[in-house]
PDB file of N, CA and C in Angstrom:
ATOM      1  N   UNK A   1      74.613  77.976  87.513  1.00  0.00           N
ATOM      2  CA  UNK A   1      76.014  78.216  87.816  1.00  0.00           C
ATOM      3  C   UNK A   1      76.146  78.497  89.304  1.00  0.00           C
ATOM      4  N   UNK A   2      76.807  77.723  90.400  1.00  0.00           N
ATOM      5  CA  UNK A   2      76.789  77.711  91.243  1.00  0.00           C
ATOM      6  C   UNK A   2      78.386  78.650  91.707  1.00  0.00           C
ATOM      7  N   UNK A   3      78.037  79.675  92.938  1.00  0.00           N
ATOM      8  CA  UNK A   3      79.088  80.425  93.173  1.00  0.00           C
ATOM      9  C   UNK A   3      79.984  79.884  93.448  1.00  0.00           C
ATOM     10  N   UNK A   4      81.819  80.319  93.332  1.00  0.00           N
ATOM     11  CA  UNK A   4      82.833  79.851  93.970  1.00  0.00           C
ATOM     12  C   UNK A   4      82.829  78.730  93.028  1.00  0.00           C
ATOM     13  N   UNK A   5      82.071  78.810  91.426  1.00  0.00           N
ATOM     14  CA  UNK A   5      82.959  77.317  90.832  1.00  0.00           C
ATOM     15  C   UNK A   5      84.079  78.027  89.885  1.00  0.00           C
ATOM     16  N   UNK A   6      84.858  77.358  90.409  1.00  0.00           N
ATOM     17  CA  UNK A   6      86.313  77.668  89.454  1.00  0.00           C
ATOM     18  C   UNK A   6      86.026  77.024  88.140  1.00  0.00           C
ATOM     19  N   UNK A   7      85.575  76.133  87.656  1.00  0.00           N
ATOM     20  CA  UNK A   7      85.285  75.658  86.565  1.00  0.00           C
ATOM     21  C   UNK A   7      85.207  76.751  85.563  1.00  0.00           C
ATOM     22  N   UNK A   8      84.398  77.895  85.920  1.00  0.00           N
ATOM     23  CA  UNK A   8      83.236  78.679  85.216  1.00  0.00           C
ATOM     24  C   UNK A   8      84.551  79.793  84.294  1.00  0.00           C
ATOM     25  N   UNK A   9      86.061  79.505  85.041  1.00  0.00           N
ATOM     26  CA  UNK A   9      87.041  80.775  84.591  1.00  0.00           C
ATOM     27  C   UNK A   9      87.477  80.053  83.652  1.00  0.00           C
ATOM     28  N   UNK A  10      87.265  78.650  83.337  1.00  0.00           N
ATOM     29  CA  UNK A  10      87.730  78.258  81.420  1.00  0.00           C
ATOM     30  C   UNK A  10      86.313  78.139  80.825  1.00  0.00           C
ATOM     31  N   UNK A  11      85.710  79.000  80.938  1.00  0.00           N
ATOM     32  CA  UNK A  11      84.159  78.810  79.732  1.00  0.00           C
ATOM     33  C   UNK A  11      84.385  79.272  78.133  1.00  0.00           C
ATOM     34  N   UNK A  12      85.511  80.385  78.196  1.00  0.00           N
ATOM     35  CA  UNK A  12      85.800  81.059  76.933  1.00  0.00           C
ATOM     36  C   UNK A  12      87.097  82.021  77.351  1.00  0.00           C
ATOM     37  N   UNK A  13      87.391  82.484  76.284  1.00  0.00           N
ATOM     38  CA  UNK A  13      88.293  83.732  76.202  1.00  0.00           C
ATOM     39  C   UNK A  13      88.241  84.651  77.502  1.00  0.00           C
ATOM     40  N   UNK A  14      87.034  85.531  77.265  1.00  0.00           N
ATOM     41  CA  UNK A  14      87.273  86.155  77.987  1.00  0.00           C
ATOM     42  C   UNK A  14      87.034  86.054  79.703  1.00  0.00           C
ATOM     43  N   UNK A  15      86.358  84.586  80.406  1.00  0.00           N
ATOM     44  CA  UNK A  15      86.516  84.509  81.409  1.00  0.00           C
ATOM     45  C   UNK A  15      88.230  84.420  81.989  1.00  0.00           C
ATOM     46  N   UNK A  16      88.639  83.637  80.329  1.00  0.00           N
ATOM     47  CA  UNK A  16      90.114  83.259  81.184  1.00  0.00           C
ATOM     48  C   UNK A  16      90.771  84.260  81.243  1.00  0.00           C
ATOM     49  N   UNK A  17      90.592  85.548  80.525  1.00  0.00           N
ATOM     50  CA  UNK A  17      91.305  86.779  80.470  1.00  0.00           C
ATOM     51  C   UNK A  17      90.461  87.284  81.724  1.00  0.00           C
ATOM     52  N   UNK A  18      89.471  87.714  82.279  1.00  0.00           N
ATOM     53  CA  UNK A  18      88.986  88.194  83.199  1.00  0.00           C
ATOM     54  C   UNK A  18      89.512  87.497  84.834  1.00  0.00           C
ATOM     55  N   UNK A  19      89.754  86.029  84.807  1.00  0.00           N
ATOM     56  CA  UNK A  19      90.224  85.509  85.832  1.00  0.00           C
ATOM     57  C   UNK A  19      91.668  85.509  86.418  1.00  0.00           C
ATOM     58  N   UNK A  20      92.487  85.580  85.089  1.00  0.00           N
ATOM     59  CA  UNK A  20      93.641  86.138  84.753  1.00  0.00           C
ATOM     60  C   UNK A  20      93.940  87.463  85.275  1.00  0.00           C
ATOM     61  N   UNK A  21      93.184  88.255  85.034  1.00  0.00           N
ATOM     62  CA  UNK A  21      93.518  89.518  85.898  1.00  0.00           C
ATOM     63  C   UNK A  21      93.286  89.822  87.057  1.00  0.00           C
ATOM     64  N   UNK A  22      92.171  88.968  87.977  1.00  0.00           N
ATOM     65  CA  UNK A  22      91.962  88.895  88.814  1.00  0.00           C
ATOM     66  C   UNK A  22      92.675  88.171  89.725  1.00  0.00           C
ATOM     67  N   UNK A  23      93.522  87.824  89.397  1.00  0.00           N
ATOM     68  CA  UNK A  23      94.194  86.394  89.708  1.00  0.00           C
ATOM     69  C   UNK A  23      95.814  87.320  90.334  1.00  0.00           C
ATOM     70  N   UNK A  24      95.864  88.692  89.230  1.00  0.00           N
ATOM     71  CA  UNK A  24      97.433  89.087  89.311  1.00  0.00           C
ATOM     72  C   UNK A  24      97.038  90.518  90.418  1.00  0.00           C
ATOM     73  N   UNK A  25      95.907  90.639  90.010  1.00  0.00           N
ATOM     74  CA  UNK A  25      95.535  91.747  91.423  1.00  0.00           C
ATOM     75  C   UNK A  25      95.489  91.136  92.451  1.00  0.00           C
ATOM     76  N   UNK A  26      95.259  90.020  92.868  1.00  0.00           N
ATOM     77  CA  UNK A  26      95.343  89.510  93.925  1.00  0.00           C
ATOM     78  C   UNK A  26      96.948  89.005  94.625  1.00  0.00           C
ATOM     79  N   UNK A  27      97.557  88.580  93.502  1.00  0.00           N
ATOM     80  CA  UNK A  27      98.815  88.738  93.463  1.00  0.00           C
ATOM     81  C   UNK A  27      99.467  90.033  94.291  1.00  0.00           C
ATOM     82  N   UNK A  28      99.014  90.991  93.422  1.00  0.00           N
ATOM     83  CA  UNK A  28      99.983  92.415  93.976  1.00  0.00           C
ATOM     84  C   UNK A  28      99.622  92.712  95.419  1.00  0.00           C
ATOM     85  N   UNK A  29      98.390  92.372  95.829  1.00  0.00           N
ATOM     86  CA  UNK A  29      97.394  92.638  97.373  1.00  0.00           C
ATOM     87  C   UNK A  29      98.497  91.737  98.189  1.00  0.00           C
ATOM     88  N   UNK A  30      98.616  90.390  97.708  1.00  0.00           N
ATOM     89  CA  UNK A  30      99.083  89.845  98.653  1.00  0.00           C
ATOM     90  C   UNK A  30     100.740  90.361  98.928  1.00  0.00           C
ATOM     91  N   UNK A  31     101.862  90.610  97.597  1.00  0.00           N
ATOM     92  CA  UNK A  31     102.758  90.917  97.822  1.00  0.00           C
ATOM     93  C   UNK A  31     102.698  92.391  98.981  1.00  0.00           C
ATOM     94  N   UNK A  32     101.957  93.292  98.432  1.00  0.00           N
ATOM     95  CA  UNK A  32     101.536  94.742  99.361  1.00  0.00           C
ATOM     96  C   UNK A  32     101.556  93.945 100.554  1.00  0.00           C
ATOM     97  N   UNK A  33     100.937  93.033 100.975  1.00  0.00           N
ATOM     98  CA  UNK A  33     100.456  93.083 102.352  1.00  0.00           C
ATOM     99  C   UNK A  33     101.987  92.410 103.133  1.00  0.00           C
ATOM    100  N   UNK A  34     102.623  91.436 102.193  1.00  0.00           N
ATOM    101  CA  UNK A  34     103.821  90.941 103.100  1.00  0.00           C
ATOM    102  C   UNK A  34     105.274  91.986 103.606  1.00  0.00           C
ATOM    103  N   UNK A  35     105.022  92.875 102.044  1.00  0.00           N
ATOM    104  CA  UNK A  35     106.034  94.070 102.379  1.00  0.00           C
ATOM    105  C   UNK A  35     105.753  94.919 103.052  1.00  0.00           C
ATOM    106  N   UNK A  36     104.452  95.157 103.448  1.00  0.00           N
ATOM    107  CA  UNK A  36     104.049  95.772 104.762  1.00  0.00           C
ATOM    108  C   UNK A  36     104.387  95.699 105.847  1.00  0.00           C
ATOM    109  N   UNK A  37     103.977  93.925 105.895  1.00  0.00           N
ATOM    110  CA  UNK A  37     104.769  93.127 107.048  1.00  0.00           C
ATOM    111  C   UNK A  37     106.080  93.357 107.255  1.00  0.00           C
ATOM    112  N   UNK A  38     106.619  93.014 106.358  1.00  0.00           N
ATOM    113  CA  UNK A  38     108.058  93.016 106.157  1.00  0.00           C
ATOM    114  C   UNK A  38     108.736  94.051 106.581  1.00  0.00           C
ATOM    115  N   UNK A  39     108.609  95.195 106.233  1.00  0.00           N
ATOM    116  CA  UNK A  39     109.227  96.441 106.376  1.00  0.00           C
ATOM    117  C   UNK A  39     108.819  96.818 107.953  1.00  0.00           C
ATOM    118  N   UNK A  40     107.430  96.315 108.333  1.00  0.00           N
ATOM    119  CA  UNK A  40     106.925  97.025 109.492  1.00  0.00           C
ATOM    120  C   UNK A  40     108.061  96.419 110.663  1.00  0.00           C
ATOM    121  N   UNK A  41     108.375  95.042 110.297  1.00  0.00           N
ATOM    122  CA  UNK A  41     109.222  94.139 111.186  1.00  0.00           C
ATOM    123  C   UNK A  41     110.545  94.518 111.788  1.00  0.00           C
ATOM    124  N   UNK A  42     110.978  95.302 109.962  1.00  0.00           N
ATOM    125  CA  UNK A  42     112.355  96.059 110.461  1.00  0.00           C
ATOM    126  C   UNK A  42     112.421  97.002 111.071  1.00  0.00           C
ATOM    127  N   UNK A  43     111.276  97.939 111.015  1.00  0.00           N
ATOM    128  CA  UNK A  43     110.896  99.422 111.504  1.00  0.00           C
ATOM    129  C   UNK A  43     111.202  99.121 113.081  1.00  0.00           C
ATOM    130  N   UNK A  44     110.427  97.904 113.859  1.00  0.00           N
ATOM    131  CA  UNK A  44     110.074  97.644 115.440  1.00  0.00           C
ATOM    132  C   UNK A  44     111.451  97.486 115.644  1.00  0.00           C
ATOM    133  N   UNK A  45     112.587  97.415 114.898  1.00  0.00           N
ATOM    134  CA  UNK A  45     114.214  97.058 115.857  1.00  0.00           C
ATOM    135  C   UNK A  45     114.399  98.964 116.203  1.00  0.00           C
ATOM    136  N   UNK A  46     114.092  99.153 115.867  1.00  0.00           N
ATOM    137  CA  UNK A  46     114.484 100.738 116.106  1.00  0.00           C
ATOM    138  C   UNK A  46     113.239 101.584 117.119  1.00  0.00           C
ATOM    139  N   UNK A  47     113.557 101.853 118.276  1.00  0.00           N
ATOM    140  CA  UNK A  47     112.067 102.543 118.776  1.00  0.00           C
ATOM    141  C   UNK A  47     112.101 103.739 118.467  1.00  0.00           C
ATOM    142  N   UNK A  48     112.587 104.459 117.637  1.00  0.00           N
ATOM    143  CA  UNK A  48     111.994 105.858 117.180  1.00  0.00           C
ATOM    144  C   UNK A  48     110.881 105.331 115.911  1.00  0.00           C
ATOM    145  N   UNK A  49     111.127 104.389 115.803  1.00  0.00           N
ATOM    146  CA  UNK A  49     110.197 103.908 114.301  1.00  0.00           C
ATOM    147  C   UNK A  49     108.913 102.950 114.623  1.00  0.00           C
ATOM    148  N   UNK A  50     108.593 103.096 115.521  1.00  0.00           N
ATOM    149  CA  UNK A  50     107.517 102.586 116.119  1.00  0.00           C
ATOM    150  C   UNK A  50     106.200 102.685 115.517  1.00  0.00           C
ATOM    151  N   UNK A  51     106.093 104.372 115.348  1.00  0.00           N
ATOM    152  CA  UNK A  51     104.798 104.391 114.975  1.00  0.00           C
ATOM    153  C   UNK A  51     104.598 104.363 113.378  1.00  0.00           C
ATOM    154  N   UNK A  52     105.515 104.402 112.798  1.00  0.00           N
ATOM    155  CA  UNK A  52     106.183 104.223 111.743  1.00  0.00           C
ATOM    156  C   UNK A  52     105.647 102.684 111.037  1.00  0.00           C
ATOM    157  N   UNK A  53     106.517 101.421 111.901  1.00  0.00           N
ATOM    158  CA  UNK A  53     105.969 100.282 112.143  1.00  0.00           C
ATOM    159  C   UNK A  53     104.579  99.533 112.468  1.00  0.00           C
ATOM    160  N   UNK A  54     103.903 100.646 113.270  1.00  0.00           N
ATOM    161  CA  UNK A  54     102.723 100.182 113.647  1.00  0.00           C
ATOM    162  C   UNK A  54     101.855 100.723 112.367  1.00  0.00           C
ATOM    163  N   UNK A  55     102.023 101.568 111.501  1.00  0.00           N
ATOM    164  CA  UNK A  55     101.214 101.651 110.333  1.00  0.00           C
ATOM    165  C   UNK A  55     101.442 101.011 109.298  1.00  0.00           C
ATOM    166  N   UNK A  56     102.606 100.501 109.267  1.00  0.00           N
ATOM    167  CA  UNK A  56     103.058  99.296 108.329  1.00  0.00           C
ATOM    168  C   UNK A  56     101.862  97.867 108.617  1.00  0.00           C
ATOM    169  N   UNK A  57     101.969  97.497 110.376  1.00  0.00           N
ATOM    170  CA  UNK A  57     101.253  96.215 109.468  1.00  0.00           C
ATOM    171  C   UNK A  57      99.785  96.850 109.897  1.00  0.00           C
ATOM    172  N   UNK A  58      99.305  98.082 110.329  1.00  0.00           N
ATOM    173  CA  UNK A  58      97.978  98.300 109.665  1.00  0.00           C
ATOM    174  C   UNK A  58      97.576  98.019 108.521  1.00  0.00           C
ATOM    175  N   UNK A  59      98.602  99.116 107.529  1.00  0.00           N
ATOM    176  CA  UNK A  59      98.241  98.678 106.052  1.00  0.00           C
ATOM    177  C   UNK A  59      98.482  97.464 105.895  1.00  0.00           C
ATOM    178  N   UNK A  60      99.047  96.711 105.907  1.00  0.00           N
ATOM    179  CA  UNK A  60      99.144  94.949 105.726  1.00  0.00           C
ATOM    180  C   UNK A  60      98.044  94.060 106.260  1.00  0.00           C
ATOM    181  N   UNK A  61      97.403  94.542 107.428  1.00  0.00           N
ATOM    182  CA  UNK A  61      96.293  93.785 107.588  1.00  0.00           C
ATOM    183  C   UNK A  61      94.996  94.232 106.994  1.00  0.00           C
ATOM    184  N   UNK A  62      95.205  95.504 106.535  1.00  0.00           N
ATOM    185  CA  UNK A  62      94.041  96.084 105.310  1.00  0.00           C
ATOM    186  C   UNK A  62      93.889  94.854 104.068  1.00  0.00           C
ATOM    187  N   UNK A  63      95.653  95.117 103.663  1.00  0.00           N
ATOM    188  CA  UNK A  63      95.263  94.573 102.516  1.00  0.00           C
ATOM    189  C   UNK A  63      95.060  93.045 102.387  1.00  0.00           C
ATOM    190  N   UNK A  64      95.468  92.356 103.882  1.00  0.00           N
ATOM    191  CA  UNK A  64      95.085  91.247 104.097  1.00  0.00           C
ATOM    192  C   UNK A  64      93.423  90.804 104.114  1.00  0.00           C
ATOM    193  N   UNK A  65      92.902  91.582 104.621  1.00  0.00           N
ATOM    194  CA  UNK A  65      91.978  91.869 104.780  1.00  0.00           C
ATOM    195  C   UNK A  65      90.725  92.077 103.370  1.00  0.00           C
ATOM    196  N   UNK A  66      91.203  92.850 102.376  1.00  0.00           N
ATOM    197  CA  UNK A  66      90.844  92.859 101.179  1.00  0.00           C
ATOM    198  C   UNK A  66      90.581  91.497 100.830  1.00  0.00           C
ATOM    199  N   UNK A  67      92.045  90.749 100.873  1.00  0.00           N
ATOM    200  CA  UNK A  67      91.839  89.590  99.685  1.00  0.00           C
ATOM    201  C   UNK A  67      90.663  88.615  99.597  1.00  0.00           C
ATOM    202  N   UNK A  68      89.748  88.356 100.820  1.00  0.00           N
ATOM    203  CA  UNK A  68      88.436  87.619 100.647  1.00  0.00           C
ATOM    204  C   UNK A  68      87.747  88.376  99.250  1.00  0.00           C
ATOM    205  N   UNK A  69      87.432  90.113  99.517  1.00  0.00           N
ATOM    206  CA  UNK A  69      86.813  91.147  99.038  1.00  0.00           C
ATOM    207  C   UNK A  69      86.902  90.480  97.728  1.00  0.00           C
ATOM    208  N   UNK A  70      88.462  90.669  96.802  1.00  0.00           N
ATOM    209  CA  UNK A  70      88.545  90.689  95.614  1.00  0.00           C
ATOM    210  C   UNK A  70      87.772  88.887  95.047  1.00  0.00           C
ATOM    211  N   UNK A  71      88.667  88.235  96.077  1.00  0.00           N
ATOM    212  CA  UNK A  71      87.790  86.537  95.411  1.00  0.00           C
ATOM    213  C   UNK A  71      86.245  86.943  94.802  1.00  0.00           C
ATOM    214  N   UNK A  72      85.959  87.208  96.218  1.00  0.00           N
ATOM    215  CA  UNK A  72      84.450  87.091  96.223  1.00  0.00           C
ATOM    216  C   UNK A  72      83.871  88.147  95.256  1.00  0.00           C
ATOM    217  N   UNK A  73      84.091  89.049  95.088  1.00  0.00           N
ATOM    218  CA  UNK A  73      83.698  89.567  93.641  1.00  0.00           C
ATOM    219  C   UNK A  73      84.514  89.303  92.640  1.00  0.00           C
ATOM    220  N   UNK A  74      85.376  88.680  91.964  1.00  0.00           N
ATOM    221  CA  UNK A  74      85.360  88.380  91.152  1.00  0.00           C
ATOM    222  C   UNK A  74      84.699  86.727  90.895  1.00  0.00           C
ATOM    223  N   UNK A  75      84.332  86.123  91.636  1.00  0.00           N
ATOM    224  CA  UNK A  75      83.744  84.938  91.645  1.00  0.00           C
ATOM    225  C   UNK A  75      82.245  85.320  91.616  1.00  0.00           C
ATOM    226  N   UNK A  76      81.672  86.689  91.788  1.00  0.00           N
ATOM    227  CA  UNK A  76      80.244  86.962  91.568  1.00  0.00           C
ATOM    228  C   UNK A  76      80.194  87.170  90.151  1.00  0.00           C
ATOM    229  N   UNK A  77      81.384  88.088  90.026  1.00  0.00           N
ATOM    230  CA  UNK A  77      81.755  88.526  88.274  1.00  0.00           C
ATOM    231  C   UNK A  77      81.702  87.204  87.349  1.00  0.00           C
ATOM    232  N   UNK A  78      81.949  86.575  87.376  1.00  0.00           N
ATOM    233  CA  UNK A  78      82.368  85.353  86.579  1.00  0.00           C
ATOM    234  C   UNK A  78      81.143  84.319  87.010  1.00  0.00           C
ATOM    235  N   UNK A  79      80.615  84.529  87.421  1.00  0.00           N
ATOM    236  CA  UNK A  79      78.686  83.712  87.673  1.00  0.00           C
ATOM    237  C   UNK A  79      77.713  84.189  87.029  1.00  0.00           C
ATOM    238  N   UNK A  80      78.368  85.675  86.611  1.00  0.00           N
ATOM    239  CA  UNK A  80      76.956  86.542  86.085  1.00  0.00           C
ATOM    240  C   UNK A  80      77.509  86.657  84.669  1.00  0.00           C
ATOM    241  N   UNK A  81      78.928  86.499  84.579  1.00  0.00           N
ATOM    242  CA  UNK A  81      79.064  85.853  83.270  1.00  0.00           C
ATOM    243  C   UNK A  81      78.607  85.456  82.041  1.00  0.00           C
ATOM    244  N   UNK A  82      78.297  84.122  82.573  1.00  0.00           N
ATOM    245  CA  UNK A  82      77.713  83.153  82.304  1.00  0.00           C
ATOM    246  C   UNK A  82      76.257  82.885  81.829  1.00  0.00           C
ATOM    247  N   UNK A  83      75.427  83.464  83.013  1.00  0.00           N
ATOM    248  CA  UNK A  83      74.158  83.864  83.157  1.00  0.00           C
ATOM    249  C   UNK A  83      74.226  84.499  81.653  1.00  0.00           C
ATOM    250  N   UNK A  84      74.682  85.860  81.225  1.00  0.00           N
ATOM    251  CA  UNK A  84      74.148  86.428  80.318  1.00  0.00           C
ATOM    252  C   UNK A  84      74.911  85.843  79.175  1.00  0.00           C
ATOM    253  N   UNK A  85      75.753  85.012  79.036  1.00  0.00           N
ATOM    254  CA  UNK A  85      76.200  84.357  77.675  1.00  0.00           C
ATOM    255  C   UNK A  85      74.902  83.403  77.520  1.00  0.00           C
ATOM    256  N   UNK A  86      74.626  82.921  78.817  1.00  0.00           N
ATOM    257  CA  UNK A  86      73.457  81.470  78.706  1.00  0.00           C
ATOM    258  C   UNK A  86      71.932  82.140  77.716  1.00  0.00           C
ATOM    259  N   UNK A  87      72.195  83.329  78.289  1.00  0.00           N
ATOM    260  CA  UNK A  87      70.349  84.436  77.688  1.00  0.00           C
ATOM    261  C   UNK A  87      70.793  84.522  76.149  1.00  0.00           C
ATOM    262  N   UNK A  88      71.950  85.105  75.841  1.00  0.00           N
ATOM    263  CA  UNK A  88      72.121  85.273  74.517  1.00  0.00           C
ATOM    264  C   UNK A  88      71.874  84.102  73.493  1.00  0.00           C
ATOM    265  N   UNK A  89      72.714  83.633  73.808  1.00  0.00           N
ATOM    266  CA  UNK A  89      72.158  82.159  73.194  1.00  0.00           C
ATOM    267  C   UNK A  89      70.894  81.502  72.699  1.00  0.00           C
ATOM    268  N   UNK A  90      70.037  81.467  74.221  1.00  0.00           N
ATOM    269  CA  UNK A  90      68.630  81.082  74.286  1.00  0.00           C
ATOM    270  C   UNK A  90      68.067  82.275  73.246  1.00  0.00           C
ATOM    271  N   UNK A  91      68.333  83.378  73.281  1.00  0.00           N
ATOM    272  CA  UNK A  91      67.482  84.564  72.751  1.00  0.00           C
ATOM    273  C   UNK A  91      67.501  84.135  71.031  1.00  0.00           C
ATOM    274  N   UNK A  92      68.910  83.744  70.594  1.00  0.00           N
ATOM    275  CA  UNK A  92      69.512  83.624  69.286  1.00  0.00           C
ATOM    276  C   UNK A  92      68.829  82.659  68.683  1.00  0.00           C
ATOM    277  N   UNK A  93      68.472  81.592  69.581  1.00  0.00           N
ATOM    278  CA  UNK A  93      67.941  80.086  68.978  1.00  0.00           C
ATOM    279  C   UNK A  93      66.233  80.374  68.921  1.00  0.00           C
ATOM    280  N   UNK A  94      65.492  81.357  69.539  1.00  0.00           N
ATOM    281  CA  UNK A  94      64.446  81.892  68.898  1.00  0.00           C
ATOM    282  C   UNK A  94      64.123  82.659  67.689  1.00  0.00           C
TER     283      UNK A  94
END
């Protein structure tokens, strides 16, 4: 099972439920990170809200920042999967 195959999230039930959730957390990261943006944007028309603004798109480039994080482990998650459905199997047919 080679990393980063998307294939591997329709193997069964519960990859597609596991990819599925991974899929809507990544979702919420990305919405977090635009309303970060977003809000930080409106904050900069006002200069008392500056610093206010400037922690807005901190946190936004955090959570921008995250979203490789979550892929990439859940794409380790869903490799190792596999791996141990593949052992069970082999173990069963002995």
């Amino acid at each position: 099972m080679a990393l980063f195959d998307r294939d591997r999230r329709d193997d069964n039930a519960r990859t597609r439920r596991f990819y599925a959730a991974w899929e809507l957390i990544y979702t919420f990261v990305d919405f977090g990170a635009a309303i970060a943006f977003l809000v930080g944007s409106v904050l900069f028309l006002y200069e008392s809200l500056h610093t206010s603004a400037t922690w807005c798109f901190i946190v936004g480039s955090v959570l921008f920042a995250f979203k490789p994080t979550i892929r990439t482990w859940r794409d380790i998650r869903l490799a190792s999967m596999g791996d141990v459905e593949d052992l069970e199997k082999k173990e069963e047919m002995n």
